[in-house]
N, C-alpha and C. Protein backbone atom coordinates (compact mmCIF):
# COMPACT_ATOMS: atom_id res chain seq x y z
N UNK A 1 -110.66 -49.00 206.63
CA UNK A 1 -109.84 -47.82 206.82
C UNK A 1 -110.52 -46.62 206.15
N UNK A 2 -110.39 -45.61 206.97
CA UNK A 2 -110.91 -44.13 206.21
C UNK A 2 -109.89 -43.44 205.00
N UNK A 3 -110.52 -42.63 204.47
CA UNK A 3 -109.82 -42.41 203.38
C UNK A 3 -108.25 -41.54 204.03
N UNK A 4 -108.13 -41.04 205.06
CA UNK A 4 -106.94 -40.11 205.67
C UNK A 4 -105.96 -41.26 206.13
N UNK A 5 -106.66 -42.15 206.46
CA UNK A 5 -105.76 -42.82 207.03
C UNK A 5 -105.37 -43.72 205.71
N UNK A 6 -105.63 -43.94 204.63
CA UNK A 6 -105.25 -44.62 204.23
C UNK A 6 -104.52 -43.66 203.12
N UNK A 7 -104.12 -42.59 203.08
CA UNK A 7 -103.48 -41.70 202.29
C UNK A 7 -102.32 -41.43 202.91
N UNK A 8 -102.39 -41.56 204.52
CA UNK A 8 -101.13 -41.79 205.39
C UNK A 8 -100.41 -42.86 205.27
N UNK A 9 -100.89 -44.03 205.18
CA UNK A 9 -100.18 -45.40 204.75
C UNK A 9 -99.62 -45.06 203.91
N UNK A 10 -99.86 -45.00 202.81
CA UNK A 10 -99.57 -44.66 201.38
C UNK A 10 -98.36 -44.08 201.51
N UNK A 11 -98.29 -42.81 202.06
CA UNK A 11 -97.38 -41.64 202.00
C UNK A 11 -95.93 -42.20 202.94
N UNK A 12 -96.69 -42.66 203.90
CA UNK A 12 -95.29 -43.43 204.64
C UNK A 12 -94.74 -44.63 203.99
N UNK A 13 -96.05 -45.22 202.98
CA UNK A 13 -94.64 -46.45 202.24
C UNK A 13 -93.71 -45.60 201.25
N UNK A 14 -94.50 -44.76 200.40
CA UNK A 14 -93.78 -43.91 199.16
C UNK A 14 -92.37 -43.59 199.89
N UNK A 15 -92.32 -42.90 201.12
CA UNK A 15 -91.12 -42.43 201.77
C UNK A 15 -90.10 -43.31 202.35
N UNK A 16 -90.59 -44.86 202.32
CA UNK A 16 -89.62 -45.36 202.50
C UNK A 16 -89.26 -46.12 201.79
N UNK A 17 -89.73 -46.29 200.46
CA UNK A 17 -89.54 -46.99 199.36
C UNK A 17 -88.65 -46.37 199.19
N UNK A 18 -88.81 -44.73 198.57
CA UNK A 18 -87.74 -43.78 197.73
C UNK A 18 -86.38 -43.47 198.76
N UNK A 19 -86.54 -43.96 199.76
CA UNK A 19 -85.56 -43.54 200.76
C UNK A 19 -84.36 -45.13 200.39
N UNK A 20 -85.20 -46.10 200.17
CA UNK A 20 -84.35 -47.51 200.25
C UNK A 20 -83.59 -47.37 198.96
N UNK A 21 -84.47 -46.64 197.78
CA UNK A 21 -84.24 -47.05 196.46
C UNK A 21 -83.21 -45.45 196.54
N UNK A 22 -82.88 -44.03 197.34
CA UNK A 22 -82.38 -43.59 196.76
C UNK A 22 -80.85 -43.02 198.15
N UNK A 23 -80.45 -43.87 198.79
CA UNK A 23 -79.86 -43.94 199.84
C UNK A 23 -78.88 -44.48 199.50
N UNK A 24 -77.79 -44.15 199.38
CA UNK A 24 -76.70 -45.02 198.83
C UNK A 24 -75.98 -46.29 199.66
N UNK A 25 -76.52 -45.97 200.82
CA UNK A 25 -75.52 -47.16 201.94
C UNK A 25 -77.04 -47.89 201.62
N UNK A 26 -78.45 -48.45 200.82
CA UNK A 26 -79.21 -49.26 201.10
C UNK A 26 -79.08 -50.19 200.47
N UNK A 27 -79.16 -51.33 200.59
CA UNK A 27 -79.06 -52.51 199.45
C UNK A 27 -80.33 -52.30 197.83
N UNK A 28 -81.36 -51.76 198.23
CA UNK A 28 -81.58 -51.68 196.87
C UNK A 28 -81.53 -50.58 196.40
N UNK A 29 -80.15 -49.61 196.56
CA UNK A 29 -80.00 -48.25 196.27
C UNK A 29 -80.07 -48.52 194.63
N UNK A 30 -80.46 -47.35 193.79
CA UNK A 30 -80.70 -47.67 192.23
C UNK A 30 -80.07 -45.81 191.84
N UNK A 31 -80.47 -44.94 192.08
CA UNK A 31 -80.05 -43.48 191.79
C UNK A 31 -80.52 -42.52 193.02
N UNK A 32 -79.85 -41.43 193.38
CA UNK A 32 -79.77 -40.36 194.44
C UNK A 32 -81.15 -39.97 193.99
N UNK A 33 -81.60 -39.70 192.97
CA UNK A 33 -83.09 -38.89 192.67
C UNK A 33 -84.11 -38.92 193.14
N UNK A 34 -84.25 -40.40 193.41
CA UNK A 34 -85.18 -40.64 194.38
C UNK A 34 -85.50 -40.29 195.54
N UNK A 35 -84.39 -39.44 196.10
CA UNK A 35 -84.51 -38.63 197.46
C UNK A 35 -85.79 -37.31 196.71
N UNK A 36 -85.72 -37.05 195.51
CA UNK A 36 -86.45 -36.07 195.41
C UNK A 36 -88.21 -36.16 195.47
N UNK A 37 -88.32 -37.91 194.96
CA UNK A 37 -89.26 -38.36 195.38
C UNK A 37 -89.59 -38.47 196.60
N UNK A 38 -89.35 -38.72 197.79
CA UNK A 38 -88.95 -38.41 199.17
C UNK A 38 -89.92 -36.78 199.46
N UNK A 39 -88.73 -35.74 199.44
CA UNK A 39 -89.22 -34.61 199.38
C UNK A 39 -90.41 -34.23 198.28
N UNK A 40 -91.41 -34.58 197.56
CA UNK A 40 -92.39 -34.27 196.91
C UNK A 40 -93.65 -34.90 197.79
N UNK A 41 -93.27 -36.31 198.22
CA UNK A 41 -94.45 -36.48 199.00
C UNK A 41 -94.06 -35.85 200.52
N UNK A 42 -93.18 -35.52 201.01
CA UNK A 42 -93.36 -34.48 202.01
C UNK A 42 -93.72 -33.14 201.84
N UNK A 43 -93.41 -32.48 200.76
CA UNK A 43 -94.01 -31.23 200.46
C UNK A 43 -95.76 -31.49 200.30
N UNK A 44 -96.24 -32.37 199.67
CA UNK A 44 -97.45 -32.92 199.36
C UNK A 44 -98.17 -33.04 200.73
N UNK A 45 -97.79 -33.28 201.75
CA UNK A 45 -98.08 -33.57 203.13
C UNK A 45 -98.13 -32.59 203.69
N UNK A 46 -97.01 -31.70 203.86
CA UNK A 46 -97.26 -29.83 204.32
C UNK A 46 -98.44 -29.22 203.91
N UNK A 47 -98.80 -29.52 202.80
CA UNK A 47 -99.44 -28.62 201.79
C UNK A 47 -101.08 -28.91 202.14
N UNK A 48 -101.22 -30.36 202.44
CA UNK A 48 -102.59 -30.81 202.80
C UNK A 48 -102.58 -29.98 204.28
N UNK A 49 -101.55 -30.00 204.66
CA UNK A 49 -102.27 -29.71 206.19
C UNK A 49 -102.44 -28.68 206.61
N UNK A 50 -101.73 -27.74 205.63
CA UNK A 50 -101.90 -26.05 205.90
C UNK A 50 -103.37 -25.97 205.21
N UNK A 51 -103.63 -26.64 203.80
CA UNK A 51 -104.97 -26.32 203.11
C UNK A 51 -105.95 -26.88 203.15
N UNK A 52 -105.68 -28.36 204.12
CA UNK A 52 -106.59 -29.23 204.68
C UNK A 52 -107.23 -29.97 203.17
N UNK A 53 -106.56 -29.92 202.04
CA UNK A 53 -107.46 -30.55 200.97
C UNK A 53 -105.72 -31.72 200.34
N UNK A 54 -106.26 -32.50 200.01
CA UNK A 54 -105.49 -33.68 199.58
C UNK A 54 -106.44 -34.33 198.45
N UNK A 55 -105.69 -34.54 196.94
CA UNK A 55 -105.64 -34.77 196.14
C UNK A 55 -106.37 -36.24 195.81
N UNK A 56 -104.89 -36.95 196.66
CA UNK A 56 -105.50 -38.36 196.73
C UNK A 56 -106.58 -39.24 197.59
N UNK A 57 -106.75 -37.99 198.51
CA UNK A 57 -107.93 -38.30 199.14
C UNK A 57 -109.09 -38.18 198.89
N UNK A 58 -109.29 -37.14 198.12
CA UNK A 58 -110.24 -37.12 196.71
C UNK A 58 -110.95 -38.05 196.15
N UNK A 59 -109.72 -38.66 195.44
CA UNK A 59 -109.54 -39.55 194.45
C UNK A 59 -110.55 -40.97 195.07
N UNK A 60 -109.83 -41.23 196.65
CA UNK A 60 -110.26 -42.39 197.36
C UNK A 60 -111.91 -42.15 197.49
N UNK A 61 -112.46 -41.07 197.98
CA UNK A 61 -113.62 -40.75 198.28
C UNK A 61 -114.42 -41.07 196.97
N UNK A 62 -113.75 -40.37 195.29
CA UNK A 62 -114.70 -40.73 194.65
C UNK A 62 -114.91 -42.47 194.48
N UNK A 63 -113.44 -43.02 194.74
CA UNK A 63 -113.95 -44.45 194.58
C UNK A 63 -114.68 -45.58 195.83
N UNK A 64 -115.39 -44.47 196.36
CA UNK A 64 -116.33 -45.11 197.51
C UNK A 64 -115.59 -45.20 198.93
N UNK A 65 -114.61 -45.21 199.66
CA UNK A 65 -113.98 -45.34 200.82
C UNK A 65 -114.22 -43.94 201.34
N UNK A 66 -114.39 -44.46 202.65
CA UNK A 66 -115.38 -43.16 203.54
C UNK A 66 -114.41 -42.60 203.96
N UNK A 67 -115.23 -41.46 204.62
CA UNK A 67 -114.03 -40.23 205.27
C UNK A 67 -114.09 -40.00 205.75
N UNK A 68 -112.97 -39.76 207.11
CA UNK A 68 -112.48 -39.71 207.82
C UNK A 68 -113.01 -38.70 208.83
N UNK A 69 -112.77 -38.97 210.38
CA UNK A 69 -113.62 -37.84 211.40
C UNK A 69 -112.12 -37.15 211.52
């Protein structure tokens, strides 16, 4: 996997983790806050795509995983 795509994985589990954990009708609901986690990696996602630069994609590149066409 390229490094974009695998920063997309990522971002779509984070969102549905924090969505299970902060959803009150979910079985492993734990606190509402977690919706805010939710909205941070969607703001995080806007933000790459207007400035085309991502953080954790960075991160992946310095630890050797190639990048993306």
């Amino acid at each position: 996997m390229s490094s974009w795509q695998i920063v997309r994985v990522v971002a779509g589990f984070f969102i549905l983790l924090s969505l299970l954990l902060g959803v009150p009708g979910s079985p492993l609901f734990i606190n509402q806050w977690w919706l805010a986690f939710t909205a941070f990696v969607g703001i995080n996602l806007l933000q790459s795509g207007f400035s085309k630069w991502c953080l954790m994609e960075s991160i992946l590149r310095k630890f050797g995983v190639r990048a993306g066409c």
